[in-house]
PDB file of N, CA and C in Angstrom:
ATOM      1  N   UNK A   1      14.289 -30.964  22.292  1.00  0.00           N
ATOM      2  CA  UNK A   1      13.039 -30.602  21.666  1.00  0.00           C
ATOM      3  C   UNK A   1      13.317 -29.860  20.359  1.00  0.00           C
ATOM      4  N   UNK A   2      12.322 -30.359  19.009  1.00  0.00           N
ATOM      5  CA  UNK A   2      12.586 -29.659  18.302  1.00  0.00           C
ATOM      6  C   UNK A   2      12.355 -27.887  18.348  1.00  0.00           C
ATOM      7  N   UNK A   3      13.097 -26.937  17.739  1.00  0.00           N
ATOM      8  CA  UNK A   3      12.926 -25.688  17.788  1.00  0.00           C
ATOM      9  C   UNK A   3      12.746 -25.418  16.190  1.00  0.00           C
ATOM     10  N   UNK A   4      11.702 -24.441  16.037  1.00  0.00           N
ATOM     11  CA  UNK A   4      11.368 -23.543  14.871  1.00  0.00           C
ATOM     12  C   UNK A   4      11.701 -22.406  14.759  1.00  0.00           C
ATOM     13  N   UNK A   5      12.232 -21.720  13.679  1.00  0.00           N
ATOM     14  CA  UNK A   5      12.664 -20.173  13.393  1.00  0.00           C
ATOM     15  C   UNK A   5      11.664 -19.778  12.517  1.00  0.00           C
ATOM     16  N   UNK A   6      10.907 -18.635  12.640  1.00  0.00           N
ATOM     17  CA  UNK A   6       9.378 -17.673  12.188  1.00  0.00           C
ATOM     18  C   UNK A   6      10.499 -16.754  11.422  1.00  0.00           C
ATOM     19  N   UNK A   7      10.029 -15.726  10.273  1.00  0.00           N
ATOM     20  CA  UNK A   7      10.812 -14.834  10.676  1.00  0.00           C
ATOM     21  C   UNK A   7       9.924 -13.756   9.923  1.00  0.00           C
ATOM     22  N   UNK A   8       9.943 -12.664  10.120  1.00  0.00           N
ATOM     23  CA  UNK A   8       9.090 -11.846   9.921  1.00  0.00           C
ATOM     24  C   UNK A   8       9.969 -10.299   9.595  1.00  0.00           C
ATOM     25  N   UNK A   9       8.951  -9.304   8.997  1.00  0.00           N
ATOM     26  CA  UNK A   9       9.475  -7.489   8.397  1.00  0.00           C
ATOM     27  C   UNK A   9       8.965  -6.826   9.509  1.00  0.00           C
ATOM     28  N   UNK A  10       8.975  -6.113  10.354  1.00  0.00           N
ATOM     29  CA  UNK A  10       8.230  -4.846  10.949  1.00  0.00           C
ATOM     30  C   UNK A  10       8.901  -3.828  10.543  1.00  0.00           C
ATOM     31  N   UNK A  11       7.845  -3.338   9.995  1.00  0.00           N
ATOM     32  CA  UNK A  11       8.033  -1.473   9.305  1.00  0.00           C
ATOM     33  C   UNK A  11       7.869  -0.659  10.665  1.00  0.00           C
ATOM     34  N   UNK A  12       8.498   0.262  10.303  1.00  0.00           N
ATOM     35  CA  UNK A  12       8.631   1.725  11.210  1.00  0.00           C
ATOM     36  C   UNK A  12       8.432   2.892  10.885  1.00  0.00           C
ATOM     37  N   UNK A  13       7.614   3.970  11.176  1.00  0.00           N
ATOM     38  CA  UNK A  13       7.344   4.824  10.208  1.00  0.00           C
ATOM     39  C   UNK A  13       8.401   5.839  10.959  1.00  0.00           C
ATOM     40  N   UNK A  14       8.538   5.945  12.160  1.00  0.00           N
ATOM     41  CA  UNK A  14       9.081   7.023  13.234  1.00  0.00           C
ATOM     42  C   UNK A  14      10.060   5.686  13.962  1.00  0.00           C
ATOM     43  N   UNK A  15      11.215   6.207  14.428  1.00  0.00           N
ATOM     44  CA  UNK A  15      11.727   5.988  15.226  1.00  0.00           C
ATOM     45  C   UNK A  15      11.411   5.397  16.446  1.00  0.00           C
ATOM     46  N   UNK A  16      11.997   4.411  16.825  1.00  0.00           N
ATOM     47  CA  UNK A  16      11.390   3.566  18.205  1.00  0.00           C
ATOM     48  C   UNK A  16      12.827   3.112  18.717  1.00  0.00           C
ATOM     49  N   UNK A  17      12.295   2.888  20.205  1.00  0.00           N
ATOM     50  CA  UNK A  17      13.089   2.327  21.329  1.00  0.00           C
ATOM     51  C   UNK A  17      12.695   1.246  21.537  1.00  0.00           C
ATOM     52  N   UNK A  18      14.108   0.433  21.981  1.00  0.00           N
ATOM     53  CA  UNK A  18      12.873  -1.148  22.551  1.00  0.00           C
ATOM     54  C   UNK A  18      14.272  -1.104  24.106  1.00  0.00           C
ATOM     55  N   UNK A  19      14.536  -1.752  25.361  1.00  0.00           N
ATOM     56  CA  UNK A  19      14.951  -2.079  25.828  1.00  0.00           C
ATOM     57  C   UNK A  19      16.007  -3.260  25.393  1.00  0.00           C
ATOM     58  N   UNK A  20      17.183  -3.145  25.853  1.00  0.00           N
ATOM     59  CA  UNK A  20      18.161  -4.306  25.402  1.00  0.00           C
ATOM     60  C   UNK A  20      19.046  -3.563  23.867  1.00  0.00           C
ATOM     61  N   UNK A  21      18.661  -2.369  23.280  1.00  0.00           N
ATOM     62  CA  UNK A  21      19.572  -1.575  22.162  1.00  0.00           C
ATOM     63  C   UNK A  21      20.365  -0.758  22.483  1.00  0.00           C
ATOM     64  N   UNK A  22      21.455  -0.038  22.116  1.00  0.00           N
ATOM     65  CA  UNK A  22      22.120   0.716  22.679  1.00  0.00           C
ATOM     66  C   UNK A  22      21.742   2.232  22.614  1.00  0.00           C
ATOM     67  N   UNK A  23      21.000   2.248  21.324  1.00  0.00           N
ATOM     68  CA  UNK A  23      19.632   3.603  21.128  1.00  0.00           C
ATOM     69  C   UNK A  23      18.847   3.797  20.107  1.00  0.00           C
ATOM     70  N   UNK A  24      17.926   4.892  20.280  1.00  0.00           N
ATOM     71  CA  UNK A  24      16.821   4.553  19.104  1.00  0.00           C
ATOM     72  C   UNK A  24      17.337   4.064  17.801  1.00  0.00           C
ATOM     73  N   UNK A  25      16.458   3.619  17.179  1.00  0.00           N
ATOM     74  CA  UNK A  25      16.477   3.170  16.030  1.00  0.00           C
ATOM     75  C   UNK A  25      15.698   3.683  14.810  1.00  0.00           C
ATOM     76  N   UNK A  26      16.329   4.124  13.727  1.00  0.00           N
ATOM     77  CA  UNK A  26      15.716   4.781  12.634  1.00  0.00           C
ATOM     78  C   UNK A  26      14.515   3.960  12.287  1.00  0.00           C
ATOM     79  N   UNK A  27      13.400   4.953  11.544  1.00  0.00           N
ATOM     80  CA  UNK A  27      12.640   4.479  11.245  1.00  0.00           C
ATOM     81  C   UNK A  27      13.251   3.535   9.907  1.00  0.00           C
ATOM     82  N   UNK A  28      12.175   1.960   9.313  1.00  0.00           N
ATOM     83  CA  UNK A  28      12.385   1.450   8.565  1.00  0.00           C
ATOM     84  C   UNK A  28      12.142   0.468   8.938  1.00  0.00           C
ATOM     85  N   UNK A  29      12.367  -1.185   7.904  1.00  0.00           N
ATOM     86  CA  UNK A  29      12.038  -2.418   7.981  1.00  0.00           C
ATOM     87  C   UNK A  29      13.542  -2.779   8.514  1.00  0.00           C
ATOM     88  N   UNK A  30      12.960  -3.894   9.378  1.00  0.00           N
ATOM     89  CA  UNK A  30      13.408  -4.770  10.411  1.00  0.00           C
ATOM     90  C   UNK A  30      12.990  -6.349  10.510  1.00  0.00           C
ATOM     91  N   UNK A  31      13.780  -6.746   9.803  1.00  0.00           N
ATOM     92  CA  UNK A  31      13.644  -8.450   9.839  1.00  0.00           C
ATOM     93  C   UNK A  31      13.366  -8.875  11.451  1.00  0.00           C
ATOM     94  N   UNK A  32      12.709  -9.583  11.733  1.00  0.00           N
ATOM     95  CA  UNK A  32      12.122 -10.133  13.521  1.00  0.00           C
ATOM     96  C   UNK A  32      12.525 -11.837  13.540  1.00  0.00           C
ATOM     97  N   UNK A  33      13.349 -12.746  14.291  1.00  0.00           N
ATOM     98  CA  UNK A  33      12.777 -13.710  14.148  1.00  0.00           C
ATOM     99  C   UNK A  33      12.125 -14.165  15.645  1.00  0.00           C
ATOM    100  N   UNK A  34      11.790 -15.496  15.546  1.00  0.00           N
ATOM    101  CA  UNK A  34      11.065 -16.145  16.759  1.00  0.00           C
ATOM    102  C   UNK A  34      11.535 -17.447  17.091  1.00  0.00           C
ATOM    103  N   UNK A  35      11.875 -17.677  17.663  1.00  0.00           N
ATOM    104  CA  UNK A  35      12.429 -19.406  18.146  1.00  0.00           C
ATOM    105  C   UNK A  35      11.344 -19.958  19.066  1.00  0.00           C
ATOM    106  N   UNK A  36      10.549 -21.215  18.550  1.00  0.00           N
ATOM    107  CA  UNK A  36       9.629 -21.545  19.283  1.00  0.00           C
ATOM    108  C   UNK A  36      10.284 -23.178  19.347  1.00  0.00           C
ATOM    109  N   UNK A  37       9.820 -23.736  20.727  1.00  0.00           N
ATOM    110  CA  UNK A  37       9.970 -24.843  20.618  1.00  0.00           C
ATOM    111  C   UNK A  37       8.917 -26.112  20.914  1.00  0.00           C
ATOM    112  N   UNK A  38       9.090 -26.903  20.254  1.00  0.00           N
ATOM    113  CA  UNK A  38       7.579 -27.710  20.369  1.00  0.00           C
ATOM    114  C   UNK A  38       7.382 -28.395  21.916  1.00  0.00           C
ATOM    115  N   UNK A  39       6.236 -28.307  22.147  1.00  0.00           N
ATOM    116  CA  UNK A  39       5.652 -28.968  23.280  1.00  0.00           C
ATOM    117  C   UNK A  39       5.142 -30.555  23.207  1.00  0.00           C
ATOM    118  N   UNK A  40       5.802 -30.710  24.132  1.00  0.00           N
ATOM    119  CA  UNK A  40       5.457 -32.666  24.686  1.00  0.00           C
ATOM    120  C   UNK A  40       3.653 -32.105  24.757  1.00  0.00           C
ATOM    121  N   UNK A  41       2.920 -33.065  23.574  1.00  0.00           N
ATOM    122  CA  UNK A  41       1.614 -33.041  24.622  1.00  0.00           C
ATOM    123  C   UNK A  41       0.464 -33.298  23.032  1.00  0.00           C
ATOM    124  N   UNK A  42      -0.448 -33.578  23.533  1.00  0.00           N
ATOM    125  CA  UNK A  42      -1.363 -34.567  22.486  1.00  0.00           C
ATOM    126  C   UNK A  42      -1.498 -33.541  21.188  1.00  0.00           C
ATOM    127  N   UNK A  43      -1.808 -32.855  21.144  1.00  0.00           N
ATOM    128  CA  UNK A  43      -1.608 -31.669  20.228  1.00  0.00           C
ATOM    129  C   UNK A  43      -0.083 -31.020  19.615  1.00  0.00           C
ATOM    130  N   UNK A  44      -0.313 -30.726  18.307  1.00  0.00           N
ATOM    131  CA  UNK A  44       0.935 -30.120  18.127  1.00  0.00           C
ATOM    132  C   UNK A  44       1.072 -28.861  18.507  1.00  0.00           C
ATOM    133  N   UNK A  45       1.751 -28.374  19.601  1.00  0.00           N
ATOM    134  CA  UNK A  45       1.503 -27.059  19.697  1.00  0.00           C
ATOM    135  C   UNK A  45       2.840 -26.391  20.188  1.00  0.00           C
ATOM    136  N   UNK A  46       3.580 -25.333  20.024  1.00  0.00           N
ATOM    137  CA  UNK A  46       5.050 -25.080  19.876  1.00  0.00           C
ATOM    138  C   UNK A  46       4.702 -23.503  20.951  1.00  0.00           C
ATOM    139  N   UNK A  47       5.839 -23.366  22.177  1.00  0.00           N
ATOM    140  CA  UNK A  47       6.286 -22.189  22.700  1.00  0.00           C
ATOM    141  C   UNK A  47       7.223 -21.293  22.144  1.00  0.00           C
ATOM    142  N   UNK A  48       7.114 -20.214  22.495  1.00  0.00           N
ATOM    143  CA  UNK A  48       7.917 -19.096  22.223  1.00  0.00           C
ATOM    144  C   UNK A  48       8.757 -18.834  22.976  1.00  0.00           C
ATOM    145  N   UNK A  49      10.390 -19.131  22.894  1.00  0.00           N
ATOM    146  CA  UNK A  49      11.377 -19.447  23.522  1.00  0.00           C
ATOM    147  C   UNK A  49      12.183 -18.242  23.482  1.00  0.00           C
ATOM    148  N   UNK A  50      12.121 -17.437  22.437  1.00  0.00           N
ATOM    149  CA  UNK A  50      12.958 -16.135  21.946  1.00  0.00           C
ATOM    150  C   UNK A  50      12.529 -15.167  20.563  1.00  0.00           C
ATOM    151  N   UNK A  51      13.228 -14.015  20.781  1.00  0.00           N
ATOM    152  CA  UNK A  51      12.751 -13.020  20.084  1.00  0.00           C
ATOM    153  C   UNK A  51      13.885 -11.802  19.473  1.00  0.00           C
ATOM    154  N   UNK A  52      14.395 -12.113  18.268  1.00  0.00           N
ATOM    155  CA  UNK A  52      15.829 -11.470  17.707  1.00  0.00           C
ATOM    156  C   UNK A  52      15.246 -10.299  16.814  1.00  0.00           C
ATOM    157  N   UNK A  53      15.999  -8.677  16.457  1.00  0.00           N
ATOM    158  CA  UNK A  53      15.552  -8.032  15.963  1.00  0.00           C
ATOM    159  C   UNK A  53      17.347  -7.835  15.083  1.00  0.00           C
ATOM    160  N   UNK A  54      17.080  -8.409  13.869  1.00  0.00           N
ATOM    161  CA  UNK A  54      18.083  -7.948  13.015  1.00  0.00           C
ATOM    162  C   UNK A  54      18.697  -6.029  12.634  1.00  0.00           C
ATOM    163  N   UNK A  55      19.690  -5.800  13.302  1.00  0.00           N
ATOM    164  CA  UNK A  55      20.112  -4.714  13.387  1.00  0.00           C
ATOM    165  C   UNK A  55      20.970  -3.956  12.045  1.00  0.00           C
ATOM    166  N   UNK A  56      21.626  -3.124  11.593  1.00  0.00           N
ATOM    167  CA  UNK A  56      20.782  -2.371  11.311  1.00  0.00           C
ATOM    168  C   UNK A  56      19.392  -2.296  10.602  1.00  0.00           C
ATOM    169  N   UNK A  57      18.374  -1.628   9.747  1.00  0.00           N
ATOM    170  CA  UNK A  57      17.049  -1.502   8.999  1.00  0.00           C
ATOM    171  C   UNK A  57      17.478  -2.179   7.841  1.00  0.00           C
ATOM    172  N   UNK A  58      16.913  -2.922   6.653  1.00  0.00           N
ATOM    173  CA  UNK A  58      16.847  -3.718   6.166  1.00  0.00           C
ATOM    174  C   UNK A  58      17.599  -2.932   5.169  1.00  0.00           C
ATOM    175  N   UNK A  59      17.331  -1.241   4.732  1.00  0.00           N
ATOM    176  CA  UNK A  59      18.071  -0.792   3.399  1.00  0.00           C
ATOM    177  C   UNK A  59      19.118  -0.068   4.019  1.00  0.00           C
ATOM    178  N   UNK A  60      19.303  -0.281   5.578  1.00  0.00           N
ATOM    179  CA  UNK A  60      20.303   0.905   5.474  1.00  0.00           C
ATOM    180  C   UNK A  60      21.570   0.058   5.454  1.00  0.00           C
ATOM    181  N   UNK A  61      22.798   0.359   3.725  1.00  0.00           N
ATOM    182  CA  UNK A  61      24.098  -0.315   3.563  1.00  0.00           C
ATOM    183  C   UNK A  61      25.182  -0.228   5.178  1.00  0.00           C
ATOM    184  N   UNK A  62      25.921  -1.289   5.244  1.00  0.00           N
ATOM    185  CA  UNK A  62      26.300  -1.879   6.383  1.00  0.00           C
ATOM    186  C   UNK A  62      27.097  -2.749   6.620  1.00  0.00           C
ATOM    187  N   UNK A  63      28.179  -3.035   6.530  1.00  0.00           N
ATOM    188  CA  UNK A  63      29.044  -3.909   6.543  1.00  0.00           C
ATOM    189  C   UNK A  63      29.393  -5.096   7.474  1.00  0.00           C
ATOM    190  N   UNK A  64      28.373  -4.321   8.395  1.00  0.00           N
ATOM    191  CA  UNK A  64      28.111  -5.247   9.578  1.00  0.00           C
ATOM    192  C   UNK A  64      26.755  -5.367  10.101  1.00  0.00           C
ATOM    193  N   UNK A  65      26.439  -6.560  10.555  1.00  0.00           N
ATOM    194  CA  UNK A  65      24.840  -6.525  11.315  1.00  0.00           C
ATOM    195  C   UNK A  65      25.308  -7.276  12.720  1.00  0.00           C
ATOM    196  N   UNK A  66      23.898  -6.876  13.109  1.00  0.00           N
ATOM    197  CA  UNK A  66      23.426  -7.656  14.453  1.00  0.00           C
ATOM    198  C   UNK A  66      22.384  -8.012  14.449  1.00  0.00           C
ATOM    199  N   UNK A  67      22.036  -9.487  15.454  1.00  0.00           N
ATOM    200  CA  UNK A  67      21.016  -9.762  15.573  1.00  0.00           C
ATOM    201  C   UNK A  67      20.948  -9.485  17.761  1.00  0.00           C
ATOM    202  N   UNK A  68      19.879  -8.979  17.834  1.00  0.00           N
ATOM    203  CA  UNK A  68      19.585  -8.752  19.272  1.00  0.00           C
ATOM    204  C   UNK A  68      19.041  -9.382  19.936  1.00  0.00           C
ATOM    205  N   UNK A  69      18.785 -10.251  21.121  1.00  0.00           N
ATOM    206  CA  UNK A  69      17.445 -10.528  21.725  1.00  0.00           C
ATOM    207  C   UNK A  69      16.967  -9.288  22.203  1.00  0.00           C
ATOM    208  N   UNK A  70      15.086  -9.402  21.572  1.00  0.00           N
ATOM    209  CA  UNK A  70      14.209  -8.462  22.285  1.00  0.00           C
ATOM    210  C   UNK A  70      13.225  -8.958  23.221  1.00  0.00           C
ATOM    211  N   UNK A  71      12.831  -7.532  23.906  1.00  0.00           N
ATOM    212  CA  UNK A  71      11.252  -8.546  24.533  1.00  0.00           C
ATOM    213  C   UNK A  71      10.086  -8.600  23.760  1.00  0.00           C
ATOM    214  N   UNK A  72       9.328  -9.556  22.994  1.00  0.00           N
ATOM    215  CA  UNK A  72       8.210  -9.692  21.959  1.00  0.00           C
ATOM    216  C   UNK A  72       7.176  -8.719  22.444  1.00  0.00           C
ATOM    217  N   UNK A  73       7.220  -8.553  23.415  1.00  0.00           N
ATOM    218  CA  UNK A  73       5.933  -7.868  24.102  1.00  0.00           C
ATOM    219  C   UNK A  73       5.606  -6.549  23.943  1.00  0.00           C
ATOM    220  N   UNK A  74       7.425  -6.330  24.280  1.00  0.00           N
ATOM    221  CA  UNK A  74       7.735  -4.686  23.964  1.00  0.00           C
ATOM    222  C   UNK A  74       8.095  -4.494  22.660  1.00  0.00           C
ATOM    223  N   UNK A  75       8.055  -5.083  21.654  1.00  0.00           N
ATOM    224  CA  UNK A  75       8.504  -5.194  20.016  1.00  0.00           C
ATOM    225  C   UNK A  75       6.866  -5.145  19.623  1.00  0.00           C
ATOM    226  N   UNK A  76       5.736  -5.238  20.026  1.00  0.00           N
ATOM    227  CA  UNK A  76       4.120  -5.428  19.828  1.00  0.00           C
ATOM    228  C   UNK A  76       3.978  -3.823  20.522  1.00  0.00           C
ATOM    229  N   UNK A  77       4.330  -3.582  21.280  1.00  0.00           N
ATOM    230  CA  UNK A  77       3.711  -2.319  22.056  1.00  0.00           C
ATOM    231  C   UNK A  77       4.620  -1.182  20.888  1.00  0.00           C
ATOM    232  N   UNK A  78       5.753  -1.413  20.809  1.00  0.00           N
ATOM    233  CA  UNK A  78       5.951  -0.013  19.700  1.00  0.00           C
ATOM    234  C   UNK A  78       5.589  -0.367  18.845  1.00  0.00           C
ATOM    235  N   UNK A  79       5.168  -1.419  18.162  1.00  0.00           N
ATOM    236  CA  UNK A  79       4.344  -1.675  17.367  1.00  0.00           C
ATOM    237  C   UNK A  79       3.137  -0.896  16.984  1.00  0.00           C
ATOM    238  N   UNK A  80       2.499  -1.095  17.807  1.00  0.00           N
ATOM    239  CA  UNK A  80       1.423  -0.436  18.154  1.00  0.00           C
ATOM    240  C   UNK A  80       1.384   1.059  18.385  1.00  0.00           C
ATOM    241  N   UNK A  81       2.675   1.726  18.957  1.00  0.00           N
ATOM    242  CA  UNK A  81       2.382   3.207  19.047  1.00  0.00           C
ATOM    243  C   UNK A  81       3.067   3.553  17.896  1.00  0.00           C
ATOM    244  N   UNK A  82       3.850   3.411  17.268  1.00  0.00           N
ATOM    245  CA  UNK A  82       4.093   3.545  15.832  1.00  0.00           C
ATOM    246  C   UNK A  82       3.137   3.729  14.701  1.00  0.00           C
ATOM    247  N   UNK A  83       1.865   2.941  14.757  1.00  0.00           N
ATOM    248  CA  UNK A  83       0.720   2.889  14.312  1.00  0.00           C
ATOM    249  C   UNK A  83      -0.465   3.887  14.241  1.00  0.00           C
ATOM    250  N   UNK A  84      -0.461   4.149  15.968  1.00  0.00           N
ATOM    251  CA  UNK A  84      -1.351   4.868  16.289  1.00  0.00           C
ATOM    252  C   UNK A  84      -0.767   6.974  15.684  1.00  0.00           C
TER     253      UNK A  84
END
């Protein structure tokens, strides 16, 4: 099946945790991607197969990165309390 890569910024104003990191994470931008893959079926319509959070923050210099799998769900919920 074909698969699609999304990829997206989430800003951070404060520091957040997600499950699956080894520990918090400074506040800042964070490249996200999404791997969806398309669905057999009369419509074009594509699932969400996975969810990567590019490690370190987008300005902090680094000689090395990572990309993580996260849970999308819990990447929306600090989302959200970050916000609030």
């Amino acid at each position: 099946m074909p698969i699609r890569t999304t990829r997206s910024i989430v800003r951070f104003s404060s520091e957040f945790v997600l499950s699956g990191l080894d520990a918090a994470q400074p506040a800042g931008e964070y490249e996200v991607e999404q791997d969806e893959e398309l669905l057999e079926a009369s419509i074009t319509a594509y699932r969400r197969v996975a969810t990567y959070i590019h490690l370190p923050a987008i300005a902090v210099p680094s000689l090395t990165r990572q990309m993580v799998s996260i849970d999308p769900d819990e990447l929306e919920a600090a989302i959200a309390k970050d916000r609030a």
